[in-house]
C-alpha atoms as a PDB file:
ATOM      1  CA  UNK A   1      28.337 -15.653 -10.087  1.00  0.00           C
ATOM      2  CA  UNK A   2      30.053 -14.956 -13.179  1.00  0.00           C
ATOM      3  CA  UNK A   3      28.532 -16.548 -16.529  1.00  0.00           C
ATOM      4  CA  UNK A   4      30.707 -19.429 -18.110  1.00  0.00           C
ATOM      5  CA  UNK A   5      32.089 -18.095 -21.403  1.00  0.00           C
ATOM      6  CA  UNK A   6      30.709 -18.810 -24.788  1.00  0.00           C
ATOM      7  CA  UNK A   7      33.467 -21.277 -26.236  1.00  0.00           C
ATOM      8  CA  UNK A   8      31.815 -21.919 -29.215  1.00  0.00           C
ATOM      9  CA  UNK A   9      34.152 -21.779 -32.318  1.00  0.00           C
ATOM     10  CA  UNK A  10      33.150 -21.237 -35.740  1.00  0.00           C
ATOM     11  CA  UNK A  11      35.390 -23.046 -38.256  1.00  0.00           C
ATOM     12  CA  UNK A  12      34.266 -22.745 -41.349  1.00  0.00           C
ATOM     13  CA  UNK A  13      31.179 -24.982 -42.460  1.00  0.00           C
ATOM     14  CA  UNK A  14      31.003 -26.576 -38.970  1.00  0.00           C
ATOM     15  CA  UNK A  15      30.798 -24.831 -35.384  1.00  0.00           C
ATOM     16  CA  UNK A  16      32.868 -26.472 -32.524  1.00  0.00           C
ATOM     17  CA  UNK A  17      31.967 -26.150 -28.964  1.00  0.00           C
ATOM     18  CA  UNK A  18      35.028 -24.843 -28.127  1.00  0.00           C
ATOM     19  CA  UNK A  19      38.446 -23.966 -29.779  1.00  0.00           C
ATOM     20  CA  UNK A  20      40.755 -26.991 -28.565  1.00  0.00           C
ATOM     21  CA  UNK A  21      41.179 -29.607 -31.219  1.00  0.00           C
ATOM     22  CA  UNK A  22      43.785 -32.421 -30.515  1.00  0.00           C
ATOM     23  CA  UNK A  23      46.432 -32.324 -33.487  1.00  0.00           C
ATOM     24  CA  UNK A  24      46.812 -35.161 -35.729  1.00  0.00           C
ATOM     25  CA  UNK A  25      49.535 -37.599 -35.234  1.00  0.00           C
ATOM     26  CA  UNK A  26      49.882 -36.800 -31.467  1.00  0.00           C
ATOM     27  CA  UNK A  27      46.450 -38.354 -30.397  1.00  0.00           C
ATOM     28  CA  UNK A  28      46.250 -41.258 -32.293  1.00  0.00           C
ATOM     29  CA  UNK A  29      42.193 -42.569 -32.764  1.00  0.00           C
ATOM     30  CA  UNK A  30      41.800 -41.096 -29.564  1.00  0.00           C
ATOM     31  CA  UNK A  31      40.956 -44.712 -27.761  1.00  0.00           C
ATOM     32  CA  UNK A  32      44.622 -44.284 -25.114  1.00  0.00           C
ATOM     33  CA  UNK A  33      43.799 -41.302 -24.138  1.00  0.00           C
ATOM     34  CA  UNK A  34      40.164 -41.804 -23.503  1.00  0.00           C
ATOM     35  CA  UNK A  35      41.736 -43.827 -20.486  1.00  0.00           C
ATOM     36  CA  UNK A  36      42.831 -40.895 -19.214  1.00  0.00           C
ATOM     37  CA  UNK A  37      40.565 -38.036 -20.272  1.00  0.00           C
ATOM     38  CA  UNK A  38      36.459 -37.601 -21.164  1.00  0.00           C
ATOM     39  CA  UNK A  39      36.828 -37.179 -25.119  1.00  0.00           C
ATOM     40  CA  UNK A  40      33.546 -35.544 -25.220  1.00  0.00           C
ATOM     41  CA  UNK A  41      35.588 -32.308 -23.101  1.00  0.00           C
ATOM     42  CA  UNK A  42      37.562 -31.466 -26.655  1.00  0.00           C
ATOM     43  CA  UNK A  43      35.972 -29.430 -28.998  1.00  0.00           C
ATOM     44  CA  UNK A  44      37.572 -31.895 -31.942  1.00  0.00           C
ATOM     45  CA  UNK A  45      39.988 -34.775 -32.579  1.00  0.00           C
ATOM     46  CA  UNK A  46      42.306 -34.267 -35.710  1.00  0.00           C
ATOM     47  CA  UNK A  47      43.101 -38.142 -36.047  1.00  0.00           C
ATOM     48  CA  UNK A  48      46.106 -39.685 -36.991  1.00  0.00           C
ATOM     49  CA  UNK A  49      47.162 -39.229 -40.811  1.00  0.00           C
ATOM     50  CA  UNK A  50      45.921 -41.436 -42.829  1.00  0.00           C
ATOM     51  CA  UNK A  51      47.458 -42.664 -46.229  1.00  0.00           C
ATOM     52  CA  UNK A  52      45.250 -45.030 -48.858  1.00  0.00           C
ATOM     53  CA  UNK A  53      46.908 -47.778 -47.603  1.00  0.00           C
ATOM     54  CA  UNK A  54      48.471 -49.276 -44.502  1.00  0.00           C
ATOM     55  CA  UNK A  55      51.812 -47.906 -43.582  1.00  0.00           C
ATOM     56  CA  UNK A  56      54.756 -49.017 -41.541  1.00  0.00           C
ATOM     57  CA  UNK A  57      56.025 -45.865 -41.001  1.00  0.00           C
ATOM     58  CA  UNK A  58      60.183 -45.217 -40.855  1.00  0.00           C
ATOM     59  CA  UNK A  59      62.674 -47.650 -38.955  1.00  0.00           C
ATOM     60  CA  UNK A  60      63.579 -46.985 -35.466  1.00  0.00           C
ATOM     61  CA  UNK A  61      65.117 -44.364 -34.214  1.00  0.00           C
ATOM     62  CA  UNK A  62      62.594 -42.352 -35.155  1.00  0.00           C
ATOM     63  CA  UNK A  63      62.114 -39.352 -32.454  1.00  0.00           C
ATOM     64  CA  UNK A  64      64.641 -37.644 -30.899  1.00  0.00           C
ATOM     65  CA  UNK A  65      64.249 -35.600 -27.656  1.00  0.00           C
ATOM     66  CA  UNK A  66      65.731 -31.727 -28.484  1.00  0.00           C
ATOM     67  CA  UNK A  67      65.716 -28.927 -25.596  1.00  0.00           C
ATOM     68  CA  UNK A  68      61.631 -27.659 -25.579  1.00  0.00           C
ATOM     69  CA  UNK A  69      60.672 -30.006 -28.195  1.00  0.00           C
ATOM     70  CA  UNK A  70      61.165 -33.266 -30.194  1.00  0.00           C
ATOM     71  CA  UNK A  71      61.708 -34.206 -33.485  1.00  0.00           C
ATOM     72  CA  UNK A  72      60.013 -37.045 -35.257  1.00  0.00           C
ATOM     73  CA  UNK A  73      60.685 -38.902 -38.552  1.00  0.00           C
ATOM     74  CA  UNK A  74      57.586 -41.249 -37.932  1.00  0.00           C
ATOM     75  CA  UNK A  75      56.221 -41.819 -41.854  1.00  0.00           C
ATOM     76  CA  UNK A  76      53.009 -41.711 -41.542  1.00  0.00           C
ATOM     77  CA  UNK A  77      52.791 -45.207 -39.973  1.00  0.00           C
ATOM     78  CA  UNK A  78      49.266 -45.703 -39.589  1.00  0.00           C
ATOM     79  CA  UNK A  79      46.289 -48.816 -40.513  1.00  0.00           C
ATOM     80  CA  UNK A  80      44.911 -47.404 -43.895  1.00  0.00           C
ATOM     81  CA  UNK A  81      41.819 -45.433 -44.545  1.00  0.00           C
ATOM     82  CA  UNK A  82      39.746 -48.052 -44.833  1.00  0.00           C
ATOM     83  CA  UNK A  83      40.418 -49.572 -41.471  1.00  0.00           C
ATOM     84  CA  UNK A  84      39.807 -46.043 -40.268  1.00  0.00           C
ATOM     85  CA  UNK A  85      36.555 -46.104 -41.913  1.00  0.00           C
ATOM     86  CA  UNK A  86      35.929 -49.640 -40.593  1.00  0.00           C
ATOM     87  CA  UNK A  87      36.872 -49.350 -36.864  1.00  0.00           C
ATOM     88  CA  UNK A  88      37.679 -46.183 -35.739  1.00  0.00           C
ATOM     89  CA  UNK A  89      34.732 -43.749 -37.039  1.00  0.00           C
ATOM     90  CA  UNK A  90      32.574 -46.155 -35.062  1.00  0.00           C
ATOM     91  CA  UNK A  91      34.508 -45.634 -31.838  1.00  0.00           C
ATOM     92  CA  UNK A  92      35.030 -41.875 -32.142  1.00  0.00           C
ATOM     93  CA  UNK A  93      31.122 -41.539 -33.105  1.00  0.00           C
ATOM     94  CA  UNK A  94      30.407 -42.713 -29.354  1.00  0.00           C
ATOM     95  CA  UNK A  95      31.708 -39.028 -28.242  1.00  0.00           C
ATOM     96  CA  UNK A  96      29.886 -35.722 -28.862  1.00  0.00           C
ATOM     97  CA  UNK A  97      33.405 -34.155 -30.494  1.00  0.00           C
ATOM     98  CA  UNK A  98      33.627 -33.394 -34.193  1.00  0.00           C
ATOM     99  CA  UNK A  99      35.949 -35.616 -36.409  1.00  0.00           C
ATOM    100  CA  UNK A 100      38.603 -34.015 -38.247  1.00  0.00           C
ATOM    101  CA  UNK A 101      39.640 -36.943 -41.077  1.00  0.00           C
ATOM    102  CA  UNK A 102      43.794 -36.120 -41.676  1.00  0.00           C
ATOM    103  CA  UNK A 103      44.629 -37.610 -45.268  1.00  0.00           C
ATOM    104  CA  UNK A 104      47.991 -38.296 -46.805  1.00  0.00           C
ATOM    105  CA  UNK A 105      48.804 -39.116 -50.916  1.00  0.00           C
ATOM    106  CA  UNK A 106      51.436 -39.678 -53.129  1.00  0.00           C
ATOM    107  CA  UNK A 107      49.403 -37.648 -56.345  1.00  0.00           C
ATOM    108  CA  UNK A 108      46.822 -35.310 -56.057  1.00  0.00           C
ATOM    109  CA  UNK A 109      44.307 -38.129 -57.254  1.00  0.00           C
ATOM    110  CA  UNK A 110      45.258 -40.228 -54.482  1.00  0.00           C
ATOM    111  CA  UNK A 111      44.016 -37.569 -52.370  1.00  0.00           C
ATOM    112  CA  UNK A 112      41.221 -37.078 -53.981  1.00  0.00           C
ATOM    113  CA  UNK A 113      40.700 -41.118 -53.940  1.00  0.00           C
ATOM    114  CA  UNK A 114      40.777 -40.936 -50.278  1.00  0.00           C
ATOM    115  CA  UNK A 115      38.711 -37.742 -49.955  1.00  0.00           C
ATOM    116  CA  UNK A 116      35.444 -39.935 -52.021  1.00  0.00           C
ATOM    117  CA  UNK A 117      35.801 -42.567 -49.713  1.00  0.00           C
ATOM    118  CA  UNK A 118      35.304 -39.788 -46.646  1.00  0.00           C
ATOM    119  CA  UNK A 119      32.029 -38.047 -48.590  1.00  0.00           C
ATOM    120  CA  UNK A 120      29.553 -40.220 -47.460  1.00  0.00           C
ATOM    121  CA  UNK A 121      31.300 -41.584 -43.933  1.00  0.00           C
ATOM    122  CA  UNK A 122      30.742 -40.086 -40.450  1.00  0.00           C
ATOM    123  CA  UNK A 123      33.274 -37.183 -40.616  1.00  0.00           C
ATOM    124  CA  UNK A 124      33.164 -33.744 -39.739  1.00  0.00           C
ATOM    125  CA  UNK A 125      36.139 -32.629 -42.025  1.00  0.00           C
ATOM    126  CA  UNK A 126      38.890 -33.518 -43.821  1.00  0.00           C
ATOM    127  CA  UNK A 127      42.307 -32.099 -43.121  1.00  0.00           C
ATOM    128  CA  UNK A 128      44.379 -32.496 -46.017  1.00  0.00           C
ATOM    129  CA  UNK A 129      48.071 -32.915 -45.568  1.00  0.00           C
ATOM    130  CA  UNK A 130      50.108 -31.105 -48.024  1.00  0.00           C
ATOM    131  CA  UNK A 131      53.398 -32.016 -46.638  1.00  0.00           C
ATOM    132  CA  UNK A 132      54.160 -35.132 -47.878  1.00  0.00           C
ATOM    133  CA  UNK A 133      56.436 -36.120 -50.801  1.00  0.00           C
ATOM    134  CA  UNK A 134      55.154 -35.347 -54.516  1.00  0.00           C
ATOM    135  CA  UNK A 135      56.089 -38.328 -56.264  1.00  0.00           C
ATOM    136  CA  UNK A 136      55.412 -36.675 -59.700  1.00  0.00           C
ATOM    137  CA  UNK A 137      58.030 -33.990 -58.851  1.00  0.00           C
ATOM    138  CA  UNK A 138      61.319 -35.331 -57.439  1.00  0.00           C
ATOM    139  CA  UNK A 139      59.826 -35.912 -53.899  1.00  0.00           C
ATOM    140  CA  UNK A 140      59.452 -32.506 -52.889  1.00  0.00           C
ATOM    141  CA  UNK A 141      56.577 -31.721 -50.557  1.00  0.00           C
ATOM    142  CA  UNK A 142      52.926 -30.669 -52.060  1.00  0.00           C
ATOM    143  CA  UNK A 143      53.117 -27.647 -49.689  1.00  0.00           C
ATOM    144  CA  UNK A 144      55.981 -26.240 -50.725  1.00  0.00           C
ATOM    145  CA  UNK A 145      54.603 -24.655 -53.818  1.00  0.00           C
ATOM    146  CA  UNK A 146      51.743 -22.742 -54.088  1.00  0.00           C
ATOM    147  CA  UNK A 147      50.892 -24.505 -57.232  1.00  0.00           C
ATOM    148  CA  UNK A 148      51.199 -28.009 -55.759  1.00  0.00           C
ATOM    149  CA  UNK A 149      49.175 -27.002 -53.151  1.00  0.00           C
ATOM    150  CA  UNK A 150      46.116 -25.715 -55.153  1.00  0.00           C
ATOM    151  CA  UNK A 151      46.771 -28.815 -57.119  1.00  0.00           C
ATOM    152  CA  UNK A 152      46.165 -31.138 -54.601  1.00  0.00           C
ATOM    153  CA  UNK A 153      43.109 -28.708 -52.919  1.00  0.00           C
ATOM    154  CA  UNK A 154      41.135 -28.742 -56.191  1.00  0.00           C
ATOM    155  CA  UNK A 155      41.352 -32.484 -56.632  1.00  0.00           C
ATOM    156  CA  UNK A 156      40.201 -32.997 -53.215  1.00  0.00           C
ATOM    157  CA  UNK A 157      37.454 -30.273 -53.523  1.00  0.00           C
ATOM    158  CA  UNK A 158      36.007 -31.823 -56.711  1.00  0.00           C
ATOM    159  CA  UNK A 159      36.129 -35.239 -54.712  1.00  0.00           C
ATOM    160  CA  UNK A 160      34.589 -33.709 -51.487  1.00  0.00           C
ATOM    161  CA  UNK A 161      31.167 -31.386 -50.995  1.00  0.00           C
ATOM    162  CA  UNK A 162      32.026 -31.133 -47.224  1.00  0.00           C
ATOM    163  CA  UNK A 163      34.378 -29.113 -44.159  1.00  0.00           C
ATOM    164  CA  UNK A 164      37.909 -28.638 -45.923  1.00  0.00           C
ATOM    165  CA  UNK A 165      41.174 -27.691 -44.011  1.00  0.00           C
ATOM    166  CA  UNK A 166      44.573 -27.318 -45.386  1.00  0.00           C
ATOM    167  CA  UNK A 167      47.185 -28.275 -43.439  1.00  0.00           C
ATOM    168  CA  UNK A 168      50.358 -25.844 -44.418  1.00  0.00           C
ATOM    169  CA  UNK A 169      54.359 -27.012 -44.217  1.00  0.00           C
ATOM    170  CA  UNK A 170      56.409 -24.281 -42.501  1.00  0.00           C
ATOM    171  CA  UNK A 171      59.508 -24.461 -44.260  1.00  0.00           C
ATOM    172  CA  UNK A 172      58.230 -22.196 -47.540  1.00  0.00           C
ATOM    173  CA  UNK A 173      59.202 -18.606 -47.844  1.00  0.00           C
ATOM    174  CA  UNK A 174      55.759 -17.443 -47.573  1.00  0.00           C
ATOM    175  CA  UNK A 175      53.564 -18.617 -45.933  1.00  0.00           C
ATOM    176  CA  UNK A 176      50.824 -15.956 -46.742  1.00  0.00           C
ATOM    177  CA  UNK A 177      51.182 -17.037 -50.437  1.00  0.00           C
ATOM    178  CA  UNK A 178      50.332 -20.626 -49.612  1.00  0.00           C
ATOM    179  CA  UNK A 179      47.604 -20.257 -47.491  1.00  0.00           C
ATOM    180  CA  UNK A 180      46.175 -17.885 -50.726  1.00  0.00           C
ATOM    181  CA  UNK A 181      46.285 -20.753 -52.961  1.00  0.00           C
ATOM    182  CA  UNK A 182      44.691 -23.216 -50.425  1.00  0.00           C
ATOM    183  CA  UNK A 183      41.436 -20.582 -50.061  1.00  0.00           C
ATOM    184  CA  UNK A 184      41.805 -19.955 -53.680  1.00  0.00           C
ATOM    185  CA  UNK A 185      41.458 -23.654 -54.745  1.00  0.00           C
ATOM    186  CA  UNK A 186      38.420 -24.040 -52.410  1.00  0.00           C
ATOM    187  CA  UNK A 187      39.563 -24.694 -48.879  1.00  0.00           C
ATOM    188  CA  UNK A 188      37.045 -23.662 -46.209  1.00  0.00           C
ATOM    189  CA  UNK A 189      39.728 -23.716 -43.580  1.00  0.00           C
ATOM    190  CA  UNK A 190      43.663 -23.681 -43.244  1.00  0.00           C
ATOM    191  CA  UNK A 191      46.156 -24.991 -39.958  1.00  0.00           C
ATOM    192  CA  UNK A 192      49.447 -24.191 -39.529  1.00  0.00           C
ATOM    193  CA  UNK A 193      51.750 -24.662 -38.446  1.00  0.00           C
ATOM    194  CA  UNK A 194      52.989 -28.531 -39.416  1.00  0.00           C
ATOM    195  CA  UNK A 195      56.500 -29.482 -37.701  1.00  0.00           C
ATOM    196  CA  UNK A 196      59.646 -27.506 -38.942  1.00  0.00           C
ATOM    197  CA  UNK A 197      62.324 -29.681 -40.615  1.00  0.00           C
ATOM    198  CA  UNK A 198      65.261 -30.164 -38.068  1.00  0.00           C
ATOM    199  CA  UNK A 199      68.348 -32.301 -37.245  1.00  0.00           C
ATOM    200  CA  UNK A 200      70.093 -34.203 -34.101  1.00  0.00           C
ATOM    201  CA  UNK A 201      73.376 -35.294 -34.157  1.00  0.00           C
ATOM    202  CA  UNK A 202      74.959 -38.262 -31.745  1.00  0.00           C
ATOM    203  CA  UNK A 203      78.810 -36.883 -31.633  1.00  0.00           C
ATOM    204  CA  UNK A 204      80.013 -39.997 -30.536  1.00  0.00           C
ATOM    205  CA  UNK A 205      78.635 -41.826 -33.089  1.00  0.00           C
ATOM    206  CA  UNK A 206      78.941 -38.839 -35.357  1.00  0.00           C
ATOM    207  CA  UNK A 207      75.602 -40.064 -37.291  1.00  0.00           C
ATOM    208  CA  UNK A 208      71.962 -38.421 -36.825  1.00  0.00           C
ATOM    209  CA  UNK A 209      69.979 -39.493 -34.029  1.00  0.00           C
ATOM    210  CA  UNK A 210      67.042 -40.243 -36.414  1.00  0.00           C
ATOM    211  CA  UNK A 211      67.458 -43.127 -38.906  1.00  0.00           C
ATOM    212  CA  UNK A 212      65.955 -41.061 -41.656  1.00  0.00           C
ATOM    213  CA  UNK A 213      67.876 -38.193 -40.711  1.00  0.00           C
ATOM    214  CA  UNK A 214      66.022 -35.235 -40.785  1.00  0.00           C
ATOM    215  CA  UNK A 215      62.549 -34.711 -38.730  1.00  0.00           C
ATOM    216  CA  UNK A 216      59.818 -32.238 -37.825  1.00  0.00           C
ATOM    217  CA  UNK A 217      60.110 -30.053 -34.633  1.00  0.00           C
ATOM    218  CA  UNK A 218      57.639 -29.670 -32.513  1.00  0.00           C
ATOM    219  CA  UNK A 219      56.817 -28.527 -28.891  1.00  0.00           C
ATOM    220  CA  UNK A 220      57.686 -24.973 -27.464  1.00  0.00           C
ATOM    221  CA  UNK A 221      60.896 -24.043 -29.054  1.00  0.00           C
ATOM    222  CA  UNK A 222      58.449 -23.627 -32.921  1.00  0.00           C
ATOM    223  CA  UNK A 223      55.783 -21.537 -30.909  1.00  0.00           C
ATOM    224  CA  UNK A 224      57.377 -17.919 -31.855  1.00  0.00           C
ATOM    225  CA  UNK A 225      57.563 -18.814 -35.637  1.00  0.00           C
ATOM    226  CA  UNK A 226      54.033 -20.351 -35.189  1.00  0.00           C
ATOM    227  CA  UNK A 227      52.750 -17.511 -33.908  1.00  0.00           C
ATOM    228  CA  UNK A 228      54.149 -14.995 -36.538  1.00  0.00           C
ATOM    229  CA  UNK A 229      53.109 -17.067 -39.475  1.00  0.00           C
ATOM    230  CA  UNK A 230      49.601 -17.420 -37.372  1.00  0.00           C
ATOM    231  CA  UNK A 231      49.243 -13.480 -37.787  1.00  0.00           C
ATOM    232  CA  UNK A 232      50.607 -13.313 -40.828  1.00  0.00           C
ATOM    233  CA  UNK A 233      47.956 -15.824 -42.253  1.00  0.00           C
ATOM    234  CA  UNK A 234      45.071 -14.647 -40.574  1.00  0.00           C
ATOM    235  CA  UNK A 235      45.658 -10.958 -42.052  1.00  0.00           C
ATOM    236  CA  UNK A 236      45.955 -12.260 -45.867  1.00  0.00           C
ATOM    237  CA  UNK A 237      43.216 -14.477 -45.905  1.00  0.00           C
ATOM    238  CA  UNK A 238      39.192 -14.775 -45.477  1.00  0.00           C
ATOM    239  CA  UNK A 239      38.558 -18.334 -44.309  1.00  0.00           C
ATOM    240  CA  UNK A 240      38.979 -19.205 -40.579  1.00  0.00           C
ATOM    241  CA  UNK A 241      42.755 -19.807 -39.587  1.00  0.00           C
ATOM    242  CA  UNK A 242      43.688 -22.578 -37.326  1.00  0.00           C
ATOM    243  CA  UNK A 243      46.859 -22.284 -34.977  1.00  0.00           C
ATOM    244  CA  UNK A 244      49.242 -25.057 -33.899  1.00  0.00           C
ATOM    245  CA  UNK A 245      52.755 -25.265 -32.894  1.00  0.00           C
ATOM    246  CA  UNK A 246      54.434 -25.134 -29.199  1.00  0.00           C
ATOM    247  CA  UNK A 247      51.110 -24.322 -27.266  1.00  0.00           C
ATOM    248  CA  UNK A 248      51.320 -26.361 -23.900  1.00  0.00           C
ATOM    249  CA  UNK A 249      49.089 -23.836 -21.672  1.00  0.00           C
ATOM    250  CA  UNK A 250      45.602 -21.992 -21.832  1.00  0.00           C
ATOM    251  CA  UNK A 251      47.690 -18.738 -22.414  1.00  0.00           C
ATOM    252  CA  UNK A 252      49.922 -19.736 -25.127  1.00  0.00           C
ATOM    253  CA  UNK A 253      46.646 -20.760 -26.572  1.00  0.00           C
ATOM    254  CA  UNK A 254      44.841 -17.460 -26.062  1.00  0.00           C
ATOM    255  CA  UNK A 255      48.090 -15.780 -27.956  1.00  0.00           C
ATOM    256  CA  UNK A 256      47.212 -17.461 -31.136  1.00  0.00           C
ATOM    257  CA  UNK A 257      43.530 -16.208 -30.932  1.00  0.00           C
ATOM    258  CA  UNK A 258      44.768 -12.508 -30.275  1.00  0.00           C
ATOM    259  CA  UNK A 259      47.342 -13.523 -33.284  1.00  0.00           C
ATOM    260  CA  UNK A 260      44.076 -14.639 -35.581  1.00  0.00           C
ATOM    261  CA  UNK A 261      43.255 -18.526 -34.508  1.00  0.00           C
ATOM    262  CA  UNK A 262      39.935 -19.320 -34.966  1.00  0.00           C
ATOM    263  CA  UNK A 263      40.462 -22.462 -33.154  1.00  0.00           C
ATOM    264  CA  UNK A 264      43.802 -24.299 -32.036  1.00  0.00           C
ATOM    265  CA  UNK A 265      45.290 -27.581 -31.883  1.00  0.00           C
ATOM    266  CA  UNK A 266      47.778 -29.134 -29.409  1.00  0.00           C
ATOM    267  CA  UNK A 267      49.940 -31.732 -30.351  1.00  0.00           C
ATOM    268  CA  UNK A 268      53.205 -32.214 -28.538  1.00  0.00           C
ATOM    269  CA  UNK A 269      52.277 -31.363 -25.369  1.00  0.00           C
ATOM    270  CA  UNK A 270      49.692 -34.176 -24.868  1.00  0.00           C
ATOM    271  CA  UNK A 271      52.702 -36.818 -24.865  1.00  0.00           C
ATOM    272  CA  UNK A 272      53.879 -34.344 -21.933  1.00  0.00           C
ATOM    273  CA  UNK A 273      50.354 -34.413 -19.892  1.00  0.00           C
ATOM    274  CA  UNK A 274      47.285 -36.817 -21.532  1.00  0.00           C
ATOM    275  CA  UNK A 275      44.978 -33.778 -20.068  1.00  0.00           C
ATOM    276  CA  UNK A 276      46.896 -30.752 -21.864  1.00  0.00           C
ATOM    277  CA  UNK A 277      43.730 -30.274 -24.023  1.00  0.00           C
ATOM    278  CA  UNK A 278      40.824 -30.056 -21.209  1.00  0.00           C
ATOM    279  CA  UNK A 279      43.517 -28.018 -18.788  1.00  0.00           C
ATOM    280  CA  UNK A 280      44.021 -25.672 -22.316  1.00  0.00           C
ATOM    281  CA  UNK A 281      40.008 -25.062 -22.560  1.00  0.00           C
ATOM    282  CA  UNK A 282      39.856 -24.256 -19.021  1.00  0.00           C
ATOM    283  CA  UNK A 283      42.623 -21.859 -19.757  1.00  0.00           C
ATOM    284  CA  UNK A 284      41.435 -19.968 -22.084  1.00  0.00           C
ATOM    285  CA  UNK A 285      37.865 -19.777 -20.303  1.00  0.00           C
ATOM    286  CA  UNK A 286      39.495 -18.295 -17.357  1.00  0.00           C
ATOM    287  CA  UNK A 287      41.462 -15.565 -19.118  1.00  0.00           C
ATOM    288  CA  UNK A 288      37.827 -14.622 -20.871  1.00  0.00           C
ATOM    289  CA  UNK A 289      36.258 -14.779 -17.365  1.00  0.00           C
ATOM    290  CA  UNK A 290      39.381 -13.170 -15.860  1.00  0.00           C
ATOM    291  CA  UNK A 291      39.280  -9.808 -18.690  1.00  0.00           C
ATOM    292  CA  UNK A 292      35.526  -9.740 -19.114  1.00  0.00           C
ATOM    293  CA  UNK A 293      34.604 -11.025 -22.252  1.00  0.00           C
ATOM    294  CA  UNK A 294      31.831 -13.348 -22.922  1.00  0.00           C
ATOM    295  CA  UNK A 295      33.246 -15.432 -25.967  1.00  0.00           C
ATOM    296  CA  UNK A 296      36.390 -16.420 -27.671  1.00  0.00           C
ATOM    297  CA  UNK A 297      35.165 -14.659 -30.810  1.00  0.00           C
ATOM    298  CA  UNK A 298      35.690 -11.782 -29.052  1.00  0.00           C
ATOM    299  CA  UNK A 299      39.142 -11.480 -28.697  1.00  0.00           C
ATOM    300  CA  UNK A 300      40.323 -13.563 -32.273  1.00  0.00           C
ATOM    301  CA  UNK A 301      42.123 -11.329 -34.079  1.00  0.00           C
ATOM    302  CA  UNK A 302      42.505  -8.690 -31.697  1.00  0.00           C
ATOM    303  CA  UNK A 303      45.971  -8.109 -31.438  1.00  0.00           C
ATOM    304  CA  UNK A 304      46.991  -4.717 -31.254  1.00  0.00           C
ATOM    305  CA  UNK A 305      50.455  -4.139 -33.271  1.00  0.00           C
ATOM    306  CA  UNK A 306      53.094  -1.794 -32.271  1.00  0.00           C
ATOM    307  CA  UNK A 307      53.858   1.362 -34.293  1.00  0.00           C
ATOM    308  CA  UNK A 308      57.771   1.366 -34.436  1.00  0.00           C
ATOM    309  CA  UNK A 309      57.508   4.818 -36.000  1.00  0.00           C
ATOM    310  CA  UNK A 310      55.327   5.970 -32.766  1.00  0.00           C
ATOM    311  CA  UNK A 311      57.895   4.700 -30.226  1.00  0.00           C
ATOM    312  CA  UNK A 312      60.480   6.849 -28.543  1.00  0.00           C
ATOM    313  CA  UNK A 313      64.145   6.256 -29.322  1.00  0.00           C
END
């Protein structure tokens, strides 16, 4: 009988037992889909973003349906951090899966607020969202600038002694120069990629489907640009690189680990089927099984580029 894989993931300070995390803002706490699937299966849960204080999010309609995806002008609704700390670490600590802590602020010390009340509670990481509004700065996201970004990664740094992840916006011209100033500032960790801003129009109403809008795309159609700036990441930077954006199958997953993933995280296609994360580790243990290698570490990064100057004409 052929030996089950080594799964194990290294991400940073912490080691998960295997590479599938469930993305925040897609899974919630975790507690619906424990009705459907064993929580203790995923190698993490990326919760719901958090901001200091409770949220109603944006007014209805906020998603839109768009062909292989959605878009979704949410706002962050969620209960606060210090419910979180209050009711949902609790529940979450009943699983063995690692708790990834996604925070949200208006100023770099608000993150760094929220990131001191996290240093001494029952998390594996924080995950710090750099694509909301700067308030300081005309509204413009943190991520957008590489400066903003290190900003906001240094504050929450000097706040926090533990497992740091920066979560990088998309929509920036390069990607590679963000991701720089995350690792500079003291990020163990980055993920990308968050949703990519898009649009839906109703043409008999001739207004925007979303009430706010604009909104972030996710699901399949984002998985080609994910992928790129994946690779593109993983070859400018030392810390480990996590992968997001369109992956709905164990392969799709094992393309971001050839493109440089350390670990990924599904998102979208959990509304599709509550068990796209355990079918997803399954996946990617039978491709290693299937190809003959013993651990995911042995394929991350091992994407073999063409030589356009080496094909024929």
């Amino acid at each position: 009988m052929t030996p089950a894989p080594d799964l194990t993931a290294d991400i940073g300070r912490i080691k998960l037992k295997n590479p599938v995390i469930a993305a925040s803002g897609t899974f919630g706490f975790g507690r619906e889909y424990s009705e459907y699937i064993d929580l203790n299966e995923l190698g993490a849960i990326a919760v719901k973003g958090l901001t200091l204080d409770p949220r109603r999010g944006n007014p209805p309609p906020r998603i839109a349906e768009t062909p292989a995806g959605i878009l979704n002008s949410i706002g962050l609704q969620n209960p606060g951090i210090r419910e979180f700390i209050a009711k949902e670490i609790p529940f979450l600590r009943s699983f063995d899966t690692a708790i990834i802590a996604n925070i949200a602020g208006n100023t770099p010390e608000e993150y760094g607020l929220m990131a001191e009340m996290l240093e001494n509670e029952a998390v594996d990481a924080i995950e710090v969202n750099v694509s909301c509004p700067n308030i300081r700065h005309g509204g413009a996201a943190f991520g957008i600038s590489a400066e903003s970004i290190a900003r906001v990664t240094e504050e929450v740094r000097r706040k926090y002694g533990g497992m740091l992840i920066v979560k990088l916006t998309p929509n920036v011209t390069d990607i590679k120069a963000m991701a720089m100033a995350a690792q500079k500032a003291g990020a163990d960790a980055v993920s990308l990629i968050n949703t990519i801003l898009g649009m839906a129009v109703d043409i008999e109403t001739m207004r925007p489907i979303l009430a706010n809008n604009y909104g972030g795309l996710s699901g399949p159609a984002v998985k080609p640009v994910a992928l790129r700036m994946v690779h593109e990441t993983a070859s400018a930077v030392d810390v480990p690189v996590i992968g997001m954006g369109g992956i709905q199958s164990g392969s799709d997953a094992v393309e971001f680990i050839l493109a440089g993933a350390s670990a990924i995280m599904v998102g979208t296609a959990s509304f599709i089927y509550p068990n796209a994360c355990v079918e997803i580790k399954r996946g990617i243990a039978n491709y290693l099984i299937r190809h003959g290698f013993g651990s995911v570490r042995e394929i991350t990064g091992r994407l073999k580029l063409n030589r356009p100057d080496q094909l024929e004409e």
